[in-house]
PDB file of N, CA and C in Angstrom:
ATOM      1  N   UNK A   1      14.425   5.721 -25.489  1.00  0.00           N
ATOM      2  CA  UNK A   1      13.057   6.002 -25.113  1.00  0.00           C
ATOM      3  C   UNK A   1      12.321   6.672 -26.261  1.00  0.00           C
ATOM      4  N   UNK A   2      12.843   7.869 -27.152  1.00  0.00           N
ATOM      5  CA  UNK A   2      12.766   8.329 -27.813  1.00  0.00           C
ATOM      6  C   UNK A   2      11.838   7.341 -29.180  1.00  0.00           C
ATOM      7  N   UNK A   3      12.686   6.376 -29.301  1.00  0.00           N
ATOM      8  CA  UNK A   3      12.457   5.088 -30.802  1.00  0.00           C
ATOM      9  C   UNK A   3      11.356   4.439 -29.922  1.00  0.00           C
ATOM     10  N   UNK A   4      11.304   4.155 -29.087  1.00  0.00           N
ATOM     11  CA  UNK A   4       9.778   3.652 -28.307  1.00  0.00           C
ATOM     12  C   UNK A   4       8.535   4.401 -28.405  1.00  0.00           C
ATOM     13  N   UNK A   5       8.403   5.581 -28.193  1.00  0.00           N
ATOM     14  CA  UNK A   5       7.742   6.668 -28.732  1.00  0.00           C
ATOM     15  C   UNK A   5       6.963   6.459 -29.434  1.00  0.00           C
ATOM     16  N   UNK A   6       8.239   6.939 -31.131  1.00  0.00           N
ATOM     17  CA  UNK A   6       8.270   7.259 -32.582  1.00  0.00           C
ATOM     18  C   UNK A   6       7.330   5.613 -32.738  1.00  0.00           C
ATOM     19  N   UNK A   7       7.605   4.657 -32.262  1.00  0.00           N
ATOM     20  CA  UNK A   7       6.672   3.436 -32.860  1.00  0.00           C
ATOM     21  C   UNK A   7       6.040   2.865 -32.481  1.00  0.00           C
ATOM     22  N   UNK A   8       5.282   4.219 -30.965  1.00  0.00           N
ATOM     23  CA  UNK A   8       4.111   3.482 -30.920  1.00  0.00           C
ATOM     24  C   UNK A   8       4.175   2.927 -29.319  1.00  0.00           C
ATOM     25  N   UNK A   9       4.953   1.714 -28.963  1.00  0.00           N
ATOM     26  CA  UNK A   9       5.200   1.145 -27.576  1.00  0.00           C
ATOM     27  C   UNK A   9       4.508   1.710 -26.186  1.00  0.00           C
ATOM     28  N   UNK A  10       5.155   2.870 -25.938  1.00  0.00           N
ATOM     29  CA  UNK A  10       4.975   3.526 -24.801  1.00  0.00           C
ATOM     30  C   UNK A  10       3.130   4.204 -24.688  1.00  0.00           C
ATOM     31  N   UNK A  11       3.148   4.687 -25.996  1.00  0.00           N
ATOM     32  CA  UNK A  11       1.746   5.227 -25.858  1.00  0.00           C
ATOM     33  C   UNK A  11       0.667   4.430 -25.397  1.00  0.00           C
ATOM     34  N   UNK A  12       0.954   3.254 -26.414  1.00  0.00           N
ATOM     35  CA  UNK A  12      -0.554   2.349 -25.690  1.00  0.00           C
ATOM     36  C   UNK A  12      -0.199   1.726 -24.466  1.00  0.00           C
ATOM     37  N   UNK A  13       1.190   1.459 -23.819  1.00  0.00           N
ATOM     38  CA  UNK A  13       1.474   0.903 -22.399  1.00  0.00           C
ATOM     39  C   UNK A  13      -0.162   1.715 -21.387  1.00  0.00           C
ATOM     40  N   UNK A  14       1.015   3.189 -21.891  1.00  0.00           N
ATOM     41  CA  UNK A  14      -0.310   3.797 -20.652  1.00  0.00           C
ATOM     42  C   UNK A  14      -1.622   4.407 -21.060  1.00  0.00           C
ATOM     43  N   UNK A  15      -2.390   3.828 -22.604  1.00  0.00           N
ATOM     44  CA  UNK A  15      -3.386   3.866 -22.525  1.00  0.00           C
ATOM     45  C   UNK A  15      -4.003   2.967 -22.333  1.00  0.00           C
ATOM     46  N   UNK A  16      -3.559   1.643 -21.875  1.00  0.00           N
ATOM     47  CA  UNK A  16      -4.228   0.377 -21.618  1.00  0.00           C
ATOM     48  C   UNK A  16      -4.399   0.422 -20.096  1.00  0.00           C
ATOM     49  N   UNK A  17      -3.703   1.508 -19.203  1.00  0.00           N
ATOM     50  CA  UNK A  17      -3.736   1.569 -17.572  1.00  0.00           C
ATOM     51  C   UNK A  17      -4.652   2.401 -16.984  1.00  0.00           C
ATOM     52  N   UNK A  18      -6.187   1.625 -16.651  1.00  0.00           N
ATOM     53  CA  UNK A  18      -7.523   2.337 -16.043  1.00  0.00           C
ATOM     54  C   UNK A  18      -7.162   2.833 -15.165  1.00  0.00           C
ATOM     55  N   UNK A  19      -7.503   4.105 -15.189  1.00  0.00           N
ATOM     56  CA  UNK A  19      -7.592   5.268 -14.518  1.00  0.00           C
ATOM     57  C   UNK A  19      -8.200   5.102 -12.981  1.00  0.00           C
ATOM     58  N   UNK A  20      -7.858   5.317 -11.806  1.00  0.00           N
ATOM     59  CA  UNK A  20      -9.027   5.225 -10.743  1.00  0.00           C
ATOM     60  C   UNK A  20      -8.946   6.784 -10.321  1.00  0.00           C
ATOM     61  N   UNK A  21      -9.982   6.617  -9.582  1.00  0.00           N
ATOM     62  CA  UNK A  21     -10.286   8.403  -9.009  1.00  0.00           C
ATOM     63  C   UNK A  21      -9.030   9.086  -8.303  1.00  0.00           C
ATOM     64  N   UNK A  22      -8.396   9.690  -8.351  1.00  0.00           N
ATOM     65  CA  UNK A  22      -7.380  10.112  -7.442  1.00  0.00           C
ATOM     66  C   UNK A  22      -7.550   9.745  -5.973  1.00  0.00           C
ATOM     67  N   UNK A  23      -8.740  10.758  -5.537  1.00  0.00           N
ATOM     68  CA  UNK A  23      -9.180  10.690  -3.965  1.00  0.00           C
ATOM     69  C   UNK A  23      -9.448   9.462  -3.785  1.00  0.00           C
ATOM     70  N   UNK A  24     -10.183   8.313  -4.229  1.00  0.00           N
ATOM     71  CA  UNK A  24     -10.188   7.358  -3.601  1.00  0.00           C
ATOM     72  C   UNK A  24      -8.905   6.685  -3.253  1.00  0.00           C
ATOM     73  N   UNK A  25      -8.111   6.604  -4.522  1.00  0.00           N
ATOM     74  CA  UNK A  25      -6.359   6.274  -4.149  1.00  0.00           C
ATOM     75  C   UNK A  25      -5.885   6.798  -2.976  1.00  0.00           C
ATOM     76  N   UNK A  26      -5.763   8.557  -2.671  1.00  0.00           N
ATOM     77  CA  UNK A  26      -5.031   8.835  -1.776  1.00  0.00           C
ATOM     78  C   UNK A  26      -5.772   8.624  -0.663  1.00  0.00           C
ATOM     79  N   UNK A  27      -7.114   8.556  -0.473  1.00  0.00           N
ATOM     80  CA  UNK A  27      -7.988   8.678   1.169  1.00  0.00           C
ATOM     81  C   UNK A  27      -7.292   6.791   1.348  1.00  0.00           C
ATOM     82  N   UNK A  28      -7.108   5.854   0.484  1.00  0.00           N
ATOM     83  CA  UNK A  28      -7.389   4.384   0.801  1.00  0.00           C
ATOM     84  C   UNK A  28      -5.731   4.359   1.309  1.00  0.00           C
ATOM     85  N   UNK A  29      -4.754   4.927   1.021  1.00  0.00           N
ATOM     86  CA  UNK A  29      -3.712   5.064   1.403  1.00  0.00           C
ATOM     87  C   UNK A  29      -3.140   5.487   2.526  1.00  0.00           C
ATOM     88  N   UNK A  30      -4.286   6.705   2.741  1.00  0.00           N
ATOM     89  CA  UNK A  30      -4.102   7.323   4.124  1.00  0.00           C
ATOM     90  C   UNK A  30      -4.646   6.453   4.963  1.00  0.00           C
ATOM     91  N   UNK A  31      -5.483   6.297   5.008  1.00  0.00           N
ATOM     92  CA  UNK A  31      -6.691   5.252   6.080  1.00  0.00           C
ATOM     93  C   UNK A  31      -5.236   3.819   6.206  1.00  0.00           C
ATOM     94  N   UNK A  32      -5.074   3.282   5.266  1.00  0.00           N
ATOM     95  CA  UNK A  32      -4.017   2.155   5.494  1.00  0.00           C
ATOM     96  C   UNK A  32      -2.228   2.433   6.171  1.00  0.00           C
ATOM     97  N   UNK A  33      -2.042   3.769   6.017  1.00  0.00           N
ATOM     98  CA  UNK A  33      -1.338   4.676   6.915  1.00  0.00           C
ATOM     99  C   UNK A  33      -1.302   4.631   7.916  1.00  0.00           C
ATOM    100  N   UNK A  34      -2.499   4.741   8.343  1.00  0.00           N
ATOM    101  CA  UNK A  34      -3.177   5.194   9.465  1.00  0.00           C
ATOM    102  C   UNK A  34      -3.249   4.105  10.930  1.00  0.00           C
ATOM    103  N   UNK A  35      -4.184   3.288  10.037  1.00  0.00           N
ATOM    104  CA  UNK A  35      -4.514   2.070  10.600  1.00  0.00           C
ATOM    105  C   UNK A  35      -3.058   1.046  10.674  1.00  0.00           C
ATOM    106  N   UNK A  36      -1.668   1.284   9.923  1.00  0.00           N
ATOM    107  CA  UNK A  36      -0.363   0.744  10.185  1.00  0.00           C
ATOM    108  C   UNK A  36       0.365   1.333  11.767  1.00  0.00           C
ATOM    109  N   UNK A  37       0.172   2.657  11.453  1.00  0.00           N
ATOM    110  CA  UNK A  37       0.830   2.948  12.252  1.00  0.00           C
ATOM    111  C   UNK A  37       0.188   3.066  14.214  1.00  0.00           C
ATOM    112  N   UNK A  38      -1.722   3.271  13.571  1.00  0.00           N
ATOM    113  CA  UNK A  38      -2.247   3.049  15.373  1.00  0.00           C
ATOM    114  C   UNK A  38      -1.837   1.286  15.806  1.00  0.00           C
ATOM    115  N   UNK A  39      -1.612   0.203  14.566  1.00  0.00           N
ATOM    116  CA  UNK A  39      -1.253  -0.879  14.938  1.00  0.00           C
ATOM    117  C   UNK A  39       0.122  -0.777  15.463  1.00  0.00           C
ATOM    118  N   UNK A  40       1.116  -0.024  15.256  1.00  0.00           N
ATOM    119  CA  UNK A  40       2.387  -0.480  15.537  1.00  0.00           C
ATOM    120  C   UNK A  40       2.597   0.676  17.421  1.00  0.00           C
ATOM    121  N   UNK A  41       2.242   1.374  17.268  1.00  0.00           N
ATOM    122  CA  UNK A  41       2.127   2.125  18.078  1.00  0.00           C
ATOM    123  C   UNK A  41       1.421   0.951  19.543  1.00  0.00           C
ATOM    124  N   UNK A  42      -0.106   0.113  19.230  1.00  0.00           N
ATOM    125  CA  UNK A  42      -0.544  -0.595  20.156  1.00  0.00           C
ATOM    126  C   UNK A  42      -0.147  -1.359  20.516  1.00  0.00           C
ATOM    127  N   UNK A  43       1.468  -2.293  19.356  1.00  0.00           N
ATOM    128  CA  UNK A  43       2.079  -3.131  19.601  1.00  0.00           C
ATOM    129  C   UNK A  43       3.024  -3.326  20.176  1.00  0.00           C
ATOM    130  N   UNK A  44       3.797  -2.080  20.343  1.00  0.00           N
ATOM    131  CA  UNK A  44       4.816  -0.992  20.646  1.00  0.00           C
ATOM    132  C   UNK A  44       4.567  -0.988  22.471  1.00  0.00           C
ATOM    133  N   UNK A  45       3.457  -0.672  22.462  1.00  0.00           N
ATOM    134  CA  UNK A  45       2.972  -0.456  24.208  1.00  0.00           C
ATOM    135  C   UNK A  45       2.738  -2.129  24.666  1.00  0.00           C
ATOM    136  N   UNK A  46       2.419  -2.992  23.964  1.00  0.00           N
ATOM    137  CA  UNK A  46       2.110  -4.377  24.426  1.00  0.00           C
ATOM    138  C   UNK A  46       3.357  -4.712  24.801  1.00  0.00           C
ATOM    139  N   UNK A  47       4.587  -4.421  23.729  1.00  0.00           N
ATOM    140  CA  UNK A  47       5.549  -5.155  23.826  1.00  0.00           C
ATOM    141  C   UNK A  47       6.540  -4.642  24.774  1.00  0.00           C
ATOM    142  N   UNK A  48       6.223  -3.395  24.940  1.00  0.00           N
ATOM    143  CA  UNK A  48       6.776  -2.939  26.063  1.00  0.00           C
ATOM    144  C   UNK A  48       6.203  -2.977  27.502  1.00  0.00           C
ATOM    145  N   UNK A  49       4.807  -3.465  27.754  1.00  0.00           N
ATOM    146  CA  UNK A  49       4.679  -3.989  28.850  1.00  0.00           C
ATOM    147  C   UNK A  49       4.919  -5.281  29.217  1.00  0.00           C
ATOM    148  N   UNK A  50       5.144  -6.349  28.479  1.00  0.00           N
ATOM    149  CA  UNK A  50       5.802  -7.316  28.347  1.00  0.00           C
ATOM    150  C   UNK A  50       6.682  -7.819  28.621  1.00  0.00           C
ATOM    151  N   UNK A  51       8.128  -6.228  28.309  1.00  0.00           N
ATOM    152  CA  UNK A  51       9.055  -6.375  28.971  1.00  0.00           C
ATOM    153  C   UNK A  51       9.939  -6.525  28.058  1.00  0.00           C
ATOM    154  N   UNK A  52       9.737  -6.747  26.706  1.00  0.00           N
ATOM    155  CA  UNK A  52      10.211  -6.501  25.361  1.00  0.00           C
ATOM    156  C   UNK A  52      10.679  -5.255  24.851  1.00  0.00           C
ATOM    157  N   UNK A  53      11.768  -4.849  23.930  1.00  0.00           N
ATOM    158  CA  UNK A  53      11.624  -3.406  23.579  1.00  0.00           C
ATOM    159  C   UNK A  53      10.588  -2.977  22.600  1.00  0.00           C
ATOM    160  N   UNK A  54      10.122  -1.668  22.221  1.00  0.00           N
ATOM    161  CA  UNK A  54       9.033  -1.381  21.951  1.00  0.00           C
ATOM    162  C   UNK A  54       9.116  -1.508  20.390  1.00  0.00           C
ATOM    163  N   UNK A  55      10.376  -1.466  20.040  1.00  0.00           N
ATOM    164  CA  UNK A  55      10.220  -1.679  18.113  1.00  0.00           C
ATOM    165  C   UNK A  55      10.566  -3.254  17.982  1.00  0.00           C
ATOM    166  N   UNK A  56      10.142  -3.712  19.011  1.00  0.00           N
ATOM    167  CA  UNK A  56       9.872  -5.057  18.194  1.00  0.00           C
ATOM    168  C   UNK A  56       8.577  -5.407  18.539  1.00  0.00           C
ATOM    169  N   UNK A  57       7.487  -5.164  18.991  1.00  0.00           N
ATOM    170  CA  UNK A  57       6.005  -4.835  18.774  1.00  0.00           C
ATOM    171  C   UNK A  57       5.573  -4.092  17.815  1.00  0.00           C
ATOM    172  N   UNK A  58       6.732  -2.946  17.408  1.00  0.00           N
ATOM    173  CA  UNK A  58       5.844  -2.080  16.329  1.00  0.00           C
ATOM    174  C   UNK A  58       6.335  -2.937  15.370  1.00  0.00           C
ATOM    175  N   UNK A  59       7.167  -3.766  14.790  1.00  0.00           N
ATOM    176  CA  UNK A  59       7.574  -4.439  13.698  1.00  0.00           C
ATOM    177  C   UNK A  59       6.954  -5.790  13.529  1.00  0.00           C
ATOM    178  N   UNK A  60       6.521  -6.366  14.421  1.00  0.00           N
ATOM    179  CA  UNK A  60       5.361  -7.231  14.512  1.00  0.00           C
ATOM    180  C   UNK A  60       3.836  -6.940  14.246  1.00  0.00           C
ATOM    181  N   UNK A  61       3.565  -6.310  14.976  1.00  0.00           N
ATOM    182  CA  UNK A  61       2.000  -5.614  14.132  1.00  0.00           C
ATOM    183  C   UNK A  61       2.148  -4.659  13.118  1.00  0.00           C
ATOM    184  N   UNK A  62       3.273  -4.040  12.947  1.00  0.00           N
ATOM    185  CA  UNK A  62       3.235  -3.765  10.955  1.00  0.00           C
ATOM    186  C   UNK A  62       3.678  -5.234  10.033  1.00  0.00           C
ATOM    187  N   UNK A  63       3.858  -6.094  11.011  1.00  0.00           N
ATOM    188  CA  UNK A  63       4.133  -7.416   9.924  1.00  0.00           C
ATOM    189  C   UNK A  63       2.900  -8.080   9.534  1.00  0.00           C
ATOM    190  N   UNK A  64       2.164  -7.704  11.362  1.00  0.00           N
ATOM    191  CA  UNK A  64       0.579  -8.494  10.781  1.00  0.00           C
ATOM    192  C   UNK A  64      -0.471  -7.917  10.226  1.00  0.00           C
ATOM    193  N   UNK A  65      -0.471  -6.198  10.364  1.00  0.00           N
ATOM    194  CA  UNK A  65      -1.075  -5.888   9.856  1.00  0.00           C
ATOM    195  C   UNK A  65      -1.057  -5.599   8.015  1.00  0.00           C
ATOM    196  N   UNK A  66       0.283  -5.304   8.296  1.00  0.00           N
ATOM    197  CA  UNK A  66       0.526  -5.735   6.456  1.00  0.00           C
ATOM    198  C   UNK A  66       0.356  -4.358   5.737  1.00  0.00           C
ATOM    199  N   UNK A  67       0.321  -4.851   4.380  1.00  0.00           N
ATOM    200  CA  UNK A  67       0.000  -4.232   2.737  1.00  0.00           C
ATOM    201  C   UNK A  67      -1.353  -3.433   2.874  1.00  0.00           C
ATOM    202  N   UNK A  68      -2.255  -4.303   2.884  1.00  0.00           N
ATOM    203  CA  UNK A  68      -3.548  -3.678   3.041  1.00  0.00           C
ATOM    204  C   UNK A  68      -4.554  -3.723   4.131  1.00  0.00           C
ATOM    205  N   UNK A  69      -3.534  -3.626   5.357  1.00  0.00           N
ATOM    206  CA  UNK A  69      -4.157  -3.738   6.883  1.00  0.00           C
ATOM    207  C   UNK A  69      -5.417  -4.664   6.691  1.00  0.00           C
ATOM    208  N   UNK A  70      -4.935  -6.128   6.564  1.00  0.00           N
ATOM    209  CA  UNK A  70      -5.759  -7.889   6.376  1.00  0.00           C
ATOM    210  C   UNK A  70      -6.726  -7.379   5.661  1.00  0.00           C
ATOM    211  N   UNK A  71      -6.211  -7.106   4.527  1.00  0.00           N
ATOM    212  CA  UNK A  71      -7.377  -7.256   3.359  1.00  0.00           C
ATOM    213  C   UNK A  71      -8.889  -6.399   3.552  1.00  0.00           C
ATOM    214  N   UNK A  72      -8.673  -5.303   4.580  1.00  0.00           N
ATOM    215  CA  UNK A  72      -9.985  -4.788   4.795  1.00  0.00           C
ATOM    216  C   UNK A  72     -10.214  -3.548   4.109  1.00  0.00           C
ATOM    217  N   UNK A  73      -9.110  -3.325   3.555  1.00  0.00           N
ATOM    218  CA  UNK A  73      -9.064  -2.007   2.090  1.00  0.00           C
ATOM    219  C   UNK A  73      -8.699  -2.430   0.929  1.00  0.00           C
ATOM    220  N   UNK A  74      -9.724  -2.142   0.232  1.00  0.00           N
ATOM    221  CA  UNK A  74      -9.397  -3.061  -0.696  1.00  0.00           C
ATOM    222  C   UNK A  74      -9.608  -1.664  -1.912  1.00  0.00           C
ATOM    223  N   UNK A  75      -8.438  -1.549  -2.879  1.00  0.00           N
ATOM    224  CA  UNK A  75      -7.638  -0.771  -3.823  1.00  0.00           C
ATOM    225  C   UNK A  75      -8.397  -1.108  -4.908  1.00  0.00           C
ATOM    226  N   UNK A  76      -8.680  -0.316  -5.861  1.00  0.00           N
ATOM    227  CA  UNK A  76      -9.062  -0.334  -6.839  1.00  0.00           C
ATOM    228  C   UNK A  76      -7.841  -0.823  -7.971  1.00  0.00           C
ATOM    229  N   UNK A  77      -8.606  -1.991  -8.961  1.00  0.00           N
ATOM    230  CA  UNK A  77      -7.598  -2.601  -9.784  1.00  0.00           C
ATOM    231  C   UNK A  77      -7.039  -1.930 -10.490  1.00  0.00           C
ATOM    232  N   UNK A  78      -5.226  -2.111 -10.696  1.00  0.00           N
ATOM    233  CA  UNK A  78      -4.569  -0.935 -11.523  1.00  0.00           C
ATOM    234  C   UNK A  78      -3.869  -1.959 -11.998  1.00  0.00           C
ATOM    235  N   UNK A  79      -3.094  -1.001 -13.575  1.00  0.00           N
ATOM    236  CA  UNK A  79      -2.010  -2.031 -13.932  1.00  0.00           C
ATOM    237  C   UNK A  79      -2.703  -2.642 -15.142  1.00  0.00           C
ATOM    238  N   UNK A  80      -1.563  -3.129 -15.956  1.00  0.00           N
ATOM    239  CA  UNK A  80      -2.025  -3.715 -17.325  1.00  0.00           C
ATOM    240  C   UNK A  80      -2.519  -4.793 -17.266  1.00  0.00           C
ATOM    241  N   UNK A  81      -3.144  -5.619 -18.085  1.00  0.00           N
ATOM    242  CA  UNK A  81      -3.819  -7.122 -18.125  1.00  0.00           C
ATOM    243  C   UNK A  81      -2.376  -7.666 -18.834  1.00  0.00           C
ATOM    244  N   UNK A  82      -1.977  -9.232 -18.205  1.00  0.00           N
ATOM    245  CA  UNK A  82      -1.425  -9.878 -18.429  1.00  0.00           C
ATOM    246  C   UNK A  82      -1.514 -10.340 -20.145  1.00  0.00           C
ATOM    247  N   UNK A  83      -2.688 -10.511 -20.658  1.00  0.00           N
ATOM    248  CA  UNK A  83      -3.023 -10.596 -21.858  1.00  0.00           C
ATOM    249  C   UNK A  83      -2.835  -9.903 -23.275  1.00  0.00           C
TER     250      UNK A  83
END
């Protein structure tokens, strides 16, 4: 790690990685938290009135609700350019 350093490598890795606001990161994280878990919880009670056990409703609506609870939070771009 050290010889990566000394020539350079590592430094520009993470000066080429735009910065986003902190708070917007952590509030968009929480909110998608949030919104995972009131989904698995509603799915949880469906599937248990159903007649199903209840963690396989909550594992179904955290399947559909996903990564970025259907694309309705949308993350600020991070990460290096392919280029």
């Amino acid at each position: 790690m050290t010889n990566l350093i000394a020539i350079g490598i590592v430094p520009n890795l993470l000066a080429t990685a735009p910065e986003a606001e902190p708070s917007v990161v952590l509030g968009g994280v929480l909110l998608s938290l949030v919104v995972i878990y009131l989904a698995s919880k509603i799915g949880g009670e469906f599937s248990n009135w159903l007649g199903f056990p209840p963690v396989l409703g909550e594992l179904v609506a955290g399947v559909i609700v996903g990564y970025s609870a259907l694309h309705l939070l949308v993350f600020p771009e991070g990460g290096a350019s392919s280029s």
